[in-house]
N, C-alpha and C. Protein backbone atom coordinates (compact mmCIF):
# COMPACT_ATOMS: atom_id res chain seq x y z
N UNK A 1 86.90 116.01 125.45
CA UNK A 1 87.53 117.31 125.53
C UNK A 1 87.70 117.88 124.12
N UNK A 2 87.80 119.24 123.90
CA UNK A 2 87.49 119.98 122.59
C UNK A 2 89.14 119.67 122.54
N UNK A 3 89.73 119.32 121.25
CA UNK A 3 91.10 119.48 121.03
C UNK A 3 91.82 120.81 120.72
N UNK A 4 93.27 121.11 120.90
CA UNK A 4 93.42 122.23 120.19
C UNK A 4 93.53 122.31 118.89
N UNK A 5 93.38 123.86 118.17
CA UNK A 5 92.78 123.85 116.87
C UNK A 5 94.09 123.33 115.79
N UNK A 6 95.06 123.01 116.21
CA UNK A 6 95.96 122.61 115.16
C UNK A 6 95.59 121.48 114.89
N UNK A 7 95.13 120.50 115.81
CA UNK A 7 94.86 119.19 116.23
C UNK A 7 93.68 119.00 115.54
N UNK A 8 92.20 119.57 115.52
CA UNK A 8 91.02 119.76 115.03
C UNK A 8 91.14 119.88 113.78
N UNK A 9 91.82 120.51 113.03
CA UNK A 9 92.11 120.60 111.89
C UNK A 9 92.68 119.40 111.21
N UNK A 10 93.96 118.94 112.19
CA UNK A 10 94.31 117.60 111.57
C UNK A 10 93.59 116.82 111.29
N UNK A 11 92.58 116.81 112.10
CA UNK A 11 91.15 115.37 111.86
C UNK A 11 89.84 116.16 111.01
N UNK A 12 89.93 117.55 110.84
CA UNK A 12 88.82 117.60 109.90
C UNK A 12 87.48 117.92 110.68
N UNK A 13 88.10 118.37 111.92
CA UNK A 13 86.98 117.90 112.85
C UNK A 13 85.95 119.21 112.72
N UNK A 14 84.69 119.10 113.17
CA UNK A 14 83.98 120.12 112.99
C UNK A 14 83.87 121.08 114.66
N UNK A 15 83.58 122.24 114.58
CA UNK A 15 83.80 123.08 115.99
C UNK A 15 83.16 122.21 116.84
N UNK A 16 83.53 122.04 117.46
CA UNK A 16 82.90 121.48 119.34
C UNK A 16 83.10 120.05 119.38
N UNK A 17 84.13 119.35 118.34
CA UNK A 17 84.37 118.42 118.44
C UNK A 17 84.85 117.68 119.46
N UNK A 18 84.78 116.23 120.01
CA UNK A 18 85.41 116.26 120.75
C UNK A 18 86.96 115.08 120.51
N UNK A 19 87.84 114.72 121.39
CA UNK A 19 88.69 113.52 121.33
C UNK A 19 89.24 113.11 122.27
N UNK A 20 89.88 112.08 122.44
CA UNK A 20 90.21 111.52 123.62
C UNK A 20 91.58 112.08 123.67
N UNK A 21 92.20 112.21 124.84
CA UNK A 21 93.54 112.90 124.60
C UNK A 21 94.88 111.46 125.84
N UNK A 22 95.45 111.55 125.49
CA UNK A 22 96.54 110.98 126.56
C UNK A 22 98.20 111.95 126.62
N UNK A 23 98.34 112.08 127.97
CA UNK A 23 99.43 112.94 128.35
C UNK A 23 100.24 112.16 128.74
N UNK A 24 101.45 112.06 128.39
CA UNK A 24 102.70 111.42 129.37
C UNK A 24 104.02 112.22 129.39
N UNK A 25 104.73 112.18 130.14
CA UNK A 25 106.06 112.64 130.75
C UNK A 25 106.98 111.60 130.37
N UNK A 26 107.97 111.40 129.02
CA UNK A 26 109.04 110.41 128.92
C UNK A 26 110.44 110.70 129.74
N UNK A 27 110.89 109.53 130.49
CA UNK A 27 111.81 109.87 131.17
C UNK A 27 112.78 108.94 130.75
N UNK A 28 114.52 109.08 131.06
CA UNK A 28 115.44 108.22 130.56
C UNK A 28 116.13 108.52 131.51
N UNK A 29 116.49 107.46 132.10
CA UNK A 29 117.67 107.28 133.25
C UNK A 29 116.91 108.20 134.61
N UNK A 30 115.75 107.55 134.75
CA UNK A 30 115.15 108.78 135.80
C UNK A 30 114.74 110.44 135.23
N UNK A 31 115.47 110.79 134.28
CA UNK A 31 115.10 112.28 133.96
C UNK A 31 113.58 112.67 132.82
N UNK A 32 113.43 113.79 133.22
CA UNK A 32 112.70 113.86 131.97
C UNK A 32 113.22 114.08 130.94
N UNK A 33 112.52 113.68 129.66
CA UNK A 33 113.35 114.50 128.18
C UNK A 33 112.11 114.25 127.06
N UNK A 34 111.03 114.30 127.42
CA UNK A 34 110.00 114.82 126.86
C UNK A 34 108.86 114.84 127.19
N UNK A 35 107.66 115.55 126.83
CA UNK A 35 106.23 115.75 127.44
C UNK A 35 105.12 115.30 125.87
N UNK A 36 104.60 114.16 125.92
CA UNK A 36 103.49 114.45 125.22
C UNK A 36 102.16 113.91 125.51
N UNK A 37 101.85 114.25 123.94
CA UNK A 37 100.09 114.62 124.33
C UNK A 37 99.73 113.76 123.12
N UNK A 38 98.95 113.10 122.68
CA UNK A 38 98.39 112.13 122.10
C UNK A 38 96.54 112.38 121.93
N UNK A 39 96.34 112.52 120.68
CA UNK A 39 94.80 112.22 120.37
C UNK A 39 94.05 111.47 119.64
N UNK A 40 93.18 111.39 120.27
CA UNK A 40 92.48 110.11 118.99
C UNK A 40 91.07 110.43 118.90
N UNK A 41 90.27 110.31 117.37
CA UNK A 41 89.12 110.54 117.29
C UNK A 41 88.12 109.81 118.20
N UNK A 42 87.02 110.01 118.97
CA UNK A 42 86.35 109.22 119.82
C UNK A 42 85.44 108.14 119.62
N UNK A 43 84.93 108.05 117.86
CA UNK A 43 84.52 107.29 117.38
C UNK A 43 85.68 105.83 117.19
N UNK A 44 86.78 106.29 117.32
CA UNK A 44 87.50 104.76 117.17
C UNK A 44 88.18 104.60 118.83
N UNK A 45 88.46 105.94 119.94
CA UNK A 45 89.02 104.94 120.91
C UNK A 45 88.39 105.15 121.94
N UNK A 46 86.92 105.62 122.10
CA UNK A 46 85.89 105.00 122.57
C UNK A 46 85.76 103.51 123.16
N UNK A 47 85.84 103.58 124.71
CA UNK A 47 86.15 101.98 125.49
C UNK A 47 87.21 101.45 125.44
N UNK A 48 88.49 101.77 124.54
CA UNK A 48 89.44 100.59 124.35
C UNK A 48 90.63 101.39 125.38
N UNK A 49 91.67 100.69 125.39
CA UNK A 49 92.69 101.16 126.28
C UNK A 49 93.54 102.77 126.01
N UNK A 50 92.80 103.21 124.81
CA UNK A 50 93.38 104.46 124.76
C UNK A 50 92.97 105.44 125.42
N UNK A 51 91.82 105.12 126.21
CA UNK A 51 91.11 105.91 127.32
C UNK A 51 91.70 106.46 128.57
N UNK A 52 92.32 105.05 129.12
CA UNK A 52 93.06 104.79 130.09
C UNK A 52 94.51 105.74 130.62
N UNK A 53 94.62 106.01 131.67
CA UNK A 53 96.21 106.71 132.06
C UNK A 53 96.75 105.54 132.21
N UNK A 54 96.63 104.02 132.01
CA UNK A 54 97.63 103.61 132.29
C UNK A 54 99.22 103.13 131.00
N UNK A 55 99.63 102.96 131.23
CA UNK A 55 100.49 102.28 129.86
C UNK A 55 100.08 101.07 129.49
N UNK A 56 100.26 101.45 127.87
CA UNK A 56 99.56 100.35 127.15
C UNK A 56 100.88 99.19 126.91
N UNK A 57 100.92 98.05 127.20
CA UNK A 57 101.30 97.24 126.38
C UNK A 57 101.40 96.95 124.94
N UNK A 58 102.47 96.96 124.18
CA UNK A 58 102.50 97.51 122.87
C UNK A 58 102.34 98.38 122.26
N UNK A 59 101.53 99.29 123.20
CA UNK A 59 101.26 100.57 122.54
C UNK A 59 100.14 101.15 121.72
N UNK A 60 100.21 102.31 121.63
CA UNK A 60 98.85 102.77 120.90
C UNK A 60 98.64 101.97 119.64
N UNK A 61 100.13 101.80 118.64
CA UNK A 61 99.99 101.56 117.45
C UNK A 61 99.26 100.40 118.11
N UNK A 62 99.44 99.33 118.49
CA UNK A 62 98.91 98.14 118.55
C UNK A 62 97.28 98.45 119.10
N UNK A 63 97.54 99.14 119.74
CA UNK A 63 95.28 99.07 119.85
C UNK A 63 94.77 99.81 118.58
N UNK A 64 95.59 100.29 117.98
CA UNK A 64 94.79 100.99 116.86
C UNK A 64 94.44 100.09 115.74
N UNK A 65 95.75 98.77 115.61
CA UNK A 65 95.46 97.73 114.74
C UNK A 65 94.70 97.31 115.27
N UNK A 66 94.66 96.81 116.61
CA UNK A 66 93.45 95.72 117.17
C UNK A 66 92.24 96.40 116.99
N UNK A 67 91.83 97.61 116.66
CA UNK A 67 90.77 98.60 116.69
C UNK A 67 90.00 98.68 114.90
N UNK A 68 91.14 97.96 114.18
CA UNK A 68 91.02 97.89 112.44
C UNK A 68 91.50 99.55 112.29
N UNK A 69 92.50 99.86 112.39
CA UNK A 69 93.03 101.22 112.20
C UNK A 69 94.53 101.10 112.41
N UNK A 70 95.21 100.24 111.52
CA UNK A 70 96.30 100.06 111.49
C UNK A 70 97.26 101.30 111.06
N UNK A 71 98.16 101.52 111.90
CA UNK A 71 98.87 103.16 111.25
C UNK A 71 99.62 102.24 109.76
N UNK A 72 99.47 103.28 108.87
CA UNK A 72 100.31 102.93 107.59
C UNK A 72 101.28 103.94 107.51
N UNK A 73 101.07 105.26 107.57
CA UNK A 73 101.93 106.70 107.26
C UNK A 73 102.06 107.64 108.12
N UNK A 74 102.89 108.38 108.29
CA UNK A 74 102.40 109.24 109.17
C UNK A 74 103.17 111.05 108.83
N UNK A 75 102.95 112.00 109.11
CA UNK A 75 103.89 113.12 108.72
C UNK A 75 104.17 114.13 109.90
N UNK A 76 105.32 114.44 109.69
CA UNK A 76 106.00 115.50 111.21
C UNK A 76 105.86 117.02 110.44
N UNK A 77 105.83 117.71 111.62
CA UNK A 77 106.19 119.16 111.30
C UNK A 77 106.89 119.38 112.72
N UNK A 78 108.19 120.03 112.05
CA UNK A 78 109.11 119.81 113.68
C UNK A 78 109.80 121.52 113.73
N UNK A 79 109.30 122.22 115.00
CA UNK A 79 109.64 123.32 114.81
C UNK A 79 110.67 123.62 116.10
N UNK A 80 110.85 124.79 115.74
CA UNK A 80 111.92 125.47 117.41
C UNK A 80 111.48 126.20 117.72
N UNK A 81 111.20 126.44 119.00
CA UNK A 81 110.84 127.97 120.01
C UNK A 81 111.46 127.68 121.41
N UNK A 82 111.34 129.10 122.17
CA UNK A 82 111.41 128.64 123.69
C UNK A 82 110.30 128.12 124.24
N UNK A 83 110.63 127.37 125.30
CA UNK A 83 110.05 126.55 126.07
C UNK A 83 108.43 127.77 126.71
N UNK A 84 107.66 127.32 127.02
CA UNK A 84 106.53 127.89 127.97
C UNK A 84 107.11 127.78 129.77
N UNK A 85 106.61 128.20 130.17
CA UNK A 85 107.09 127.67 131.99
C UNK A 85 106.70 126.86 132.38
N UNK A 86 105.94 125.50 131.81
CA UNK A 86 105.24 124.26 132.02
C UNK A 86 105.98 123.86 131.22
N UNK A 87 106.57 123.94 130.66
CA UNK A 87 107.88 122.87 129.77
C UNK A 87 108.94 123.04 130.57
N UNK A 88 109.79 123.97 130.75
CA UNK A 88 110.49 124.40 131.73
C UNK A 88 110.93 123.38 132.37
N UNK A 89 109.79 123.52 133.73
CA UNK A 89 109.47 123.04 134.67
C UNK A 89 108.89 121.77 134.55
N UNK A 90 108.84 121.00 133.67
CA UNK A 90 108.35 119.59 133.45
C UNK A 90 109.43 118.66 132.45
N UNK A 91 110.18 119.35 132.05
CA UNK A 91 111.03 119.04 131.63
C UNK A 91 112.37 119.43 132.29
N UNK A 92 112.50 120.07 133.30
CA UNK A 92 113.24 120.68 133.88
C UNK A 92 114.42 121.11 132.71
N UNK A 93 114.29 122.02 132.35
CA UNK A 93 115.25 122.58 131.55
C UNK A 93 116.33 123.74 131.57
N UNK A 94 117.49 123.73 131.69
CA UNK A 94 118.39 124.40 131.77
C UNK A 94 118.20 125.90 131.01
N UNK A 95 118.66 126.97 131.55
CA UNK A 95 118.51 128.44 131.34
C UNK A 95 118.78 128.36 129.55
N UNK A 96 117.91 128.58 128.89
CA UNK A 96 118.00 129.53 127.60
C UNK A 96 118.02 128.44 126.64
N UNK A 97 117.46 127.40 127.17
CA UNK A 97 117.54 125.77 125.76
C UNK A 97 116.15 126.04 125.23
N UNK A 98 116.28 126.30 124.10
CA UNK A 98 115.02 126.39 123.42
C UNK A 98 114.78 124.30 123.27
N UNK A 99 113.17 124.28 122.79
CA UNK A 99 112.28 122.84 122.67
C UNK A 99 111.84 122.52 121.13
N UNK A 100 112.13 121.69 120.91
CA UNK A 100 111.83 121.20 119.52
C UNK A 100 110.25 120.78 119.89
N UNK A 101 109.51 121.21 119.02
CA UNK A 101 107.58 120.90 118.89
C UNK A 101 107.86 119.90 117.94
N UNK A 102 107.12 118.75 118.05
CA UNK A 102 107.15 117.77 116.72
C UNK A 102 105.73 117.90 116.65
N UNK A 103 104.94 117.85 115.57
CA UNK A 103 103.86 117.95 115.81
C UNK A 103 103.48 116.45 114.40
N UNK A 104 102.88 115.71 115.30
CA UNK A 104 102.98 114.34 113.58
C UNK A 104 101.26 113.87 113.65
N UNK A 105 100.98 113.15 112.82
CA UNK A 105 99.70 112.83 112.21
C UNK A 105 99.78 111.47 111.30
N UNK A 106 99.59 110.96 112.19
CA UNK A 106 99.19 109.24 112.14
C UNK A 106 98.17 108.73 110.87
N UNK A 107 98.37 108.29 110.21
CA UNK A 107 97.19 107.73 109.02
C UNK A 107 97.20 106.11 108.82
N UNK A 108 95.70 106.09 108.72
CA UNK A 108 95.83 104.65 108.93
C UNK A 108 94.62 104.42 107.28
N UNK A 109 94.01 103.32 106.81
CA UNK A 109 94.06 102.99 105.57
C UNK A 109 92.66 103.88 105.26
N UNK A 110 92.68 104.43 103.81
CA UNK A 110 92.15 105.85 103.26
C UNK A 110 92.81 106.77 103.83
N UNK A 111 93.48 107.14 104.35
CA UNK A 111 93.83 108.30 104.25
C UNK A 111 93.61 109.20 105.95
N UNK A 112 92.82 107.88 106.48
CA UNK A 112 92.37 108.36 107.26
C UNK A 112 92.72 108.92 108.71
N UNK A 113 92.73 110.14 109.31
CA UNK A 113 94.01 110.89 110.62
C UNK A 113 93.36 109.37 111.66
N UNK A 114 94.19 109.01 112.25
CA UNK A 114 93.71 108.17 113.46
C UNK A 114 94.35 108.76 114.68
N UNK A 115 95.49 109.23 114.88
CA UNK A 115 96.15 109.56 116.22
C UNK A 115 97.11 111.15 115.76
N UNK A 116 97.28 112.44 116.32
CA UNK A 116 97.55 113.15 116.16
C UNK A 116 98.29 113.62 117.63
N UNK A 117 99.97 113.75 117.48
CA UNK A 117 100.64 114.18 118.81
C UNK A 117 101.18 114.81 118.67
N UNK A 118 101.36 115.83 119.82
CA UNK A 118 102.54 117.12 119.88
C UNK A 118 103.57 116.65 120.53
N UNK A 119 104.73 116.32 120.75
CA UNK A 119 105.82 116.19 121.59
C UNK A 119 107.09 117.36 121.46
N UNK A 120 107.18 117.42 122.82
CA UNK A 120 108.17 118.71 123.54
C UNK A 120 109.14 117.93 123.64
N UNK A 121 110.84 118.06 123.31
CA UNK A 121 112.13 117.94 123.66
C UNK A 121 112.58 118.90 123.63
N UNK A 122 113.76 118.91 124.99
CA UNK A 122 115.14 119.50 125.10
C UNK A 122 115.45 119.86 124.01
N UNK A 123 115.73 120.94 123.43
CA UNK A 123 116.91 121.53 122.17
C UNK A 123 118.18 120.47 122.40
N UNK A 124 118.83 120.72 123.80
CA UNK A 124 120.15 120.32 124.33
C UNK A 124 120.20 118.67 124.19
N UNK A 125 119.04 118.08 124.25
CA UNK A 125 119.51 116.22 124.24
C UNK A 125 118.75 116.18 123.07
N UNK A 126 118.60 116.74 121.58
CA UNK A 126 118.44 115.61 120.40
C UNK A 126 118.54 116.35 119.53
N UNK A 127 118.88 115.80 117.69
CA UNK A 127 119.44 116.52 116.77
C UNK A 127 118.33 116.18 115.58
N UNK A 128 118.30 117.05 114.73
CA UNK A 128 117.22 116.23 113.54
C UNK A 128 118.63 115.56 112.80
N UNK A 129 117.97 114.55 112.51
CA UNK A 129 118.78 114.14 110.90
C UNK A 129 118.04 113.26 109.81
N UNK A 130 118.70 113.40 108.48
CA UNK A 130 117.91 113.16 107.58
C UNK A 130 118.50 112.46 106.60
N UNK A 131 117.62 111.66 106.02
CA UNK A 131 118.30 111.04 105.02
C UNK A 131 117.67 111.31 103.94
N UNK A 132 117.37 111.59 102.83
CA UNK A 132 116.68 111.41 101.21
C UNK A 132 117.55 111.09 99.60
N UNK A 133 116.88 110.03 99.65
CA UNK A 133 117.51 110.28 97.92
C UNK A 133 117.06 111.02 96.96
N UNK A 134 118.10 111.34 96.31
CA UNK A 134 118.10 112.61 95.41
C UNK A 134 117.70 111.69 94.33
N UNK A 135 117.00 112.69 93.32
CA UNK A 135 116.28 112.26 91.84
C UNK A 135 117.19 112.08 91.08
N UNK A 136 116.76 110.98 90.27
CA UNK A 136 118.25 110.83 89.22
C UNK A 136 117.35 110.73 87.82
């Protein structure tokens, strides 16, 4: 599948590229409280379990090591808007809660993008916080 172009860009990819994508619905205590979307270049998850709808055991990070694409770094861009009506409604969300977009980018050794995800939360169930040390 052609990714979207925020996503395409993350990997450098050239037009008509393609990638493998994985969708899931996170739920807690039965509810939903987030929607994401997961990609990976097709040259590395080509055959392996990142193909699959099912849940991975250990997780992506772990097939990506088993794949020699160990994540080392990774970077967020975390924004606010209102929800679409497929967030809404998949998140079932209460009248007028705007959704935090995280949008992050996985790097594994050179430099290289290996996994790129968007995830949707509730405004109403989570907070940013931050820690940094200041220069001395």
């Amino acid at each position: 599948m052609g990714p979207p172009n925020d996503v395409a860009a993350a990997f450098a990819m050239s037009p008509g590229g393609n990638v493998i994508m994985r969708h899931r619905l996170l739920l807690r205590d039965g509810e939903p409280v987030e929607l994401s979307w997961s990609f990976y270049p097709v040259d590395i998850a080509a055959g392996s379990p990142l193909v699959s709808r099912k849940k991975i055991r250990g997780g992506a990070p772990r097939v990506l090591a088993d794949l020699g694409f160990p994540e080392r770094y990774f970077d967020d861009r975390i924004s606010v808007r209102q929800p679409t009506v497929n967030e809404v409604e998949g998140l079932d969300l209460p009248a007028d809660v705007p959704v935090f977009r995280q949008f992050r980018v996985v790097y594994s050794d050179f430099q290289r993008p290996v996994e790129v995800s968007i995830l949707i939360k509730g405004g109403h169930l989570y907070e940013l916080s931050y820690h940094q040390a200041a220069d001395q």
